[in-house]
N, C-alpha and C. Protein backbone atom coordinates (compact mmCIF):
# COMPACT_ATOMS: atom_id res chain seq x y z
N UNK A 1 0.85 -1.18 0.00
CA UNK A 1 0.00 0.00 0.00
C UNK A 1 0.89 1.24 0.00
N UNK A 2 0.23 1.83 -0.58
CA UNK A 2 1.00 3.40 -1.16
C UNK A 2 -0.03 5.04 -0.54
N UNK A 3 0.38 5.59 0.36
CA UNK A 3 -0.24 6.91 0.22
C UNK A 3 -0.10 7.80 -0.40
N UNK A 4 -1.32 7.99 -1.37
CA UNK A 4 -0.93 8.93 -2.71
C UNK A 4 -1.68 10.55 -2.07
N UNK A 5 -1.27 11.74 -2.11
CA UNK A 5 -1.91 13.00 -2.10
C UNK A 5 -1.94 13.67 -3.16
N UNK A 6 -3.39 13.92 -3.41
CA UNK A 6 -4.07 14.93 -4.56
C UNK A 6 -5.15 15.82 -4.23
N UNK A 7 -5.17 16.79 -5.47
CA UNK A 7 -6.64 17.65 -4.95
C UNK A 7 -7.97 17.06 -5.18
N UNK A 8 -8.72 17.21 -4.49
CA UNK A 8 -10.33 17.01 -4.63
C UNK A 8 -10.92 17.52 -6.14
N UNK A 9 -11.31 16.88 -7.01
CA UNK A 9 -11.90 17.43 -7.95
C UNK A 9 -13.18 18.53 -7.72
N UNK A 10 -13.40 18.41 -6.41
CA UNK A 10 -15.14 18.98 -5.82
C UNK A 10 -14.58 20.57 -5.13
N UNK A 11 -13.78 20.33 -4.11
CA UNK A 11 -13.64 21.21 -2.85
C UNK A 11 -12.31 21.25 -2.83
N UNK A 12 -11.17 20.81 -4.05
CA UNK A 12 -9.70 21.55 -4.31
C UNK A 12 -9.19 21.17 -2.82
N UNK A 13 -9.63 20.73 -1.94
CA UNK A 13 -8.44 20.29 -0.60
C UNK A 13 -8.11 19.03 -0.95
N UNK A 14 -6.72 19.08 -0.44
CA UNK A 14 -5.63 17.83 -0.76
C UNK A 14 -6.18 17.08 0.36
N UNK A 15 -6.34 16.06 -0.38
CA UNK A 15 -6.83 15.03 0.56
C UNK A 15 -5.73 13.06 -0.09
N UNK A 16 -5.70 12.43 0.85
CA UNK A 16 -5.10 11.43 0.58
C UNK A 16 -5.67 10.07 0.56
N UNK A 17 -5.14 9.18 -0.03
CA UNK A 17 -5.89 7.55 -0.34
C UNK A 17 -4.39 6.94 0.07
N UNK A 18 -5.18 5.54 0.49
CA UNK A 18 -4.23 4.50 0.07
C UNK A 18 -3.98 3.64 -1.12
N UNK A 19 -3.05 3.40 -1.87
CA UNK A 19 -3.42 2.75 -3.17
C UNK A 19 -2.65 1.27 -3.15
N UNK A 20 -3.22 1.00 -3.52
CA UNK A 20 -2.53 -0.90 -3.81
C UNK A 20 -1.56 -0.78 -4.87
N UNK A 21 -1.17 -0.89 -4.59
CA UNK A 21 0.38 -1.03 -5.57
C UNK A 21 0.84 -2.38 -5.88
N UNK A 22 -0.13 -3.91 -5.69
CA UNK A 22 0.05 -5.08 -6.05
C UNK A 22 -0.77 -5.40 -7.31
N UNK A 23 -2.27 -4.28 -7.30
CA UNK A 23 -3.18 -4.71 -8.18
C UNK A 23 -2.46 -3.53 -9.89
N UNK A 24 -2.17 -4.14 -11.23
CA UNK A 24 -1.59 -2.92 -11.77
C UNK A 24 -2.29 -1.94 -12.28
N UNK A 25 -3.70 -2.12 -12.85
CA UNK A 25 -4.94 -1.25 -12.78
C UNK A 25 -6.45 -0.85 -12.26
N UNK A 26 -6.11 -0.07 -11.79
CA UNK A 26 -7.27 -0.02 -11.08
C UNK A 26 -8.26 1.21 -11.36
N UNK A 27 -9.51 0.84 -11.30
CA UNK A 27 -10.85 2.16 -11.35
C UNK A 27 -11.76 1.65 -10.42
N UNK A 28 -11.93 2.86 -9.52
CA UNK A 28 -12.83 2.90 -8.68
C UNK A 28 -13.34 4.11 -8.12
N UNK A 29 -14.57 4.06 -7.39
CA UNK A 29 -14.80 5.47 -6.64
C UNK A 29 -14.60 5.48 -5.15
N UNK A 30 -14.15 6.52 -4.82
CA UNK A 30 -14.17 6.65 -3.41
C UNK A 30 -14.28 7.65 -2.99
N UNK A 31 -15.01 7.97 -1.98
CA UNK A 31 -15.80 9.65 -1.58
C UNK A 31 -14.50 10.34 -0.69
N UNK A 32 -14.61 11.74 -1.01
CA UNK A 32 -13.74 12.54 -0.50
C UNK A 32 -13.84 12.64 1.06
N UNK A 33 -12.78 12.84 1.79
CA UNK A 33 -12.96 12.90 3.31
C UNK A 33 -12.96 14.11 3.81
N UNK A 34 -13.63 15.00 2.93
CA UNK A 34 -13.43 16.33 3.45
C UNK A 34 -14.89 16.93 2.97
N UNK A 35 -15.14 16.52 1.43
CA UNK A 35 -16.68 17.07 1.42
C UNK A 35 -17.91 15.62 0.93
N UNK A 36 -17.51 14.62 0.61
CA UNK A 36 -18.10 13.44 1.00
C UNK A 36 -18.44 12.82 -0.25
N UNK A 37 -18.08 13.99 -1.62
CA UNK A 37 -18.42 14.09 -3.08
C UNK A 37 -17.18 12.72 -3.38
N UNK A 38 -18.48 11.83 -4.25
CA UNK A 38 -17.61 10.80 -5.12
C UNK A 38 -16.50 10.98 -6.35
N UNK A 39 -15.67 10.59 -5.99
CA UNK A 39 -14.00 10.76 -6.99
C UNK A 39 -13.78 9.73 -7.64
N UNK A 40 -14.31 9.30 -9.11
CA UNK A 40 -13.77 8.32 -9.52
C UNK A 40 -12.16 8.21 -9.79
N UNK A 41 -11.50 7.56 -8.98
CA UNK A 41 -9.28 7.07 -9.65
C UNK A 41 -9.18 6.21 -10.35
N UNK A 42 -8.55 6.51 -11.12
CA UNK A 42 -7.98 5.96 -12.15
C UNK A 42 -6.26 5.44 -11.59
N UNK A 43 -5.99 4.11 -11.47
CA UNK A 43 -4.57 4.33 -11.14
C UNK A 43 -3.78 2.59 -11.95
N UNK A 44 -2.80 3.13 -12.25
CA UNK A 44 -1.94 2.14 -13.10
C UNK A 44 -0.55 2.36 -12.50
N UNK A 45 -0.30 0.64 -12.21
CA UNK A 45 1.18 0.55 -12.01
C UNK A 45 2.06 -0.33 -12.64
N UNK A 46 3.28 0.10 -12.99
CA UNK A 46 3.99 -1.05 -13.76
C UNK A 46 5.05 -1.00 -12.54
N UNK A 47 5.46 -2.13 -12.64
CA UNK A 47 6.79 -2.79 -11.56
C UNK A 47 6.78 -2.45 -10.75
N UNK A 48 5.21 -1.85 -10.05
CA UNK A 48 4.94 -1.57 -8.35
C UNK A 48 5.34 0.30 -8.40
N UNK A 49 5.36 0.74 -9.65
CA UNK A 49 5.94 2.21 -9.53
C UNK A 49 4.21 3.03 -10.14
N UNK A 50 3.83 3.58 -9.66
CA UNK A 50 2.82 4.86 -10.27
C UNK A 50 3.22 5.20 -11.54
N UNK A 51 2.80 4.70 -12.51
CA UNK A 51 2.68 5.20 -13.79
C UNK A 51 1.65 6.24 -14.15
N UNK A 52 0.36 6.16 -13.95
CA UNK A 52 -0.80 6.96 -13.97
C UNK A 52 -1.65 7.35 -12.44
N UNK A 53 -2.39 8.62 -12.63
CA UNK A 53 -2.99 8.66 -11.66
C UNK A 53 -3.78 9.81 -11.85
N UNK A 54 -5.48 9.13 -11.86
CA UNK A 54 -6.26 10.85 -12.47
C UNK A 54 -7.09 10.30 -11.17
N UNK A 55 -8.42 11.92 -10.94
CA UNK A 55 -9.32 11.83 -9.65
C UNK A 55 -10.19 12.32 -10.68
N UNK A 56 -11.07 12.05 -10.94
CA UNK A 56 -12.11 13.14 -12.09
C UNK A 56 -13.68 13.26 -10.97
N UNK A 57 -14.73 14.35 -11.43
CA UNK A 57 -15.78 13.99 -10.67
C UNK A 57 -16.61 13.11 -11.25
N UNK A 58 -17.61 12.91 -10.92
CA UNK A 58 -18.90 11.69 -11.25
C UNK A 58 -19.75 12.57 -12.09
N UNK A 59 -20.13 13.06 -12.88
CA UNK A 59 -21.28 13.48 -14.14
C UNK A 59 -22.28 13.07 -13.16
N UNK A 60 -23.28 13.55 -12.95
CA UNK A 60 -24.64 13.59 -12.43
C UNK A 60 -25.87 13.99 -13.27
């Protein structure tokens, strides 16, 4: 596990995740811990290193 810090696509505060760094792509959502708004990540790793990494919001 990896702690990655980025901005909130919603409310711009840096907020942080843990990321798996065993699985090499991953998409999922997970709600911000600051305003509660869903963040879909996007995250890709090759040889356990962060290759990619986006936070976009959810279209409603």
């Amino acid at each position: 596990m990896e702690e990655h810090f980025f901005q909130c696509p919603y409310c711009w505060e840096e907020i942080s995740m843990l990321l798996d760094t065993s699985v090499p792509y991953q998409v999922y959502v997970e709600d911000c811990e600051v305003c509660c708004n869903p963040i879909e990540l996007t995250v890709r790793y090759e040889d356990q290193q962060l290759t990619e990494f986006s936070a976009s919001d959810i279209e409603q």
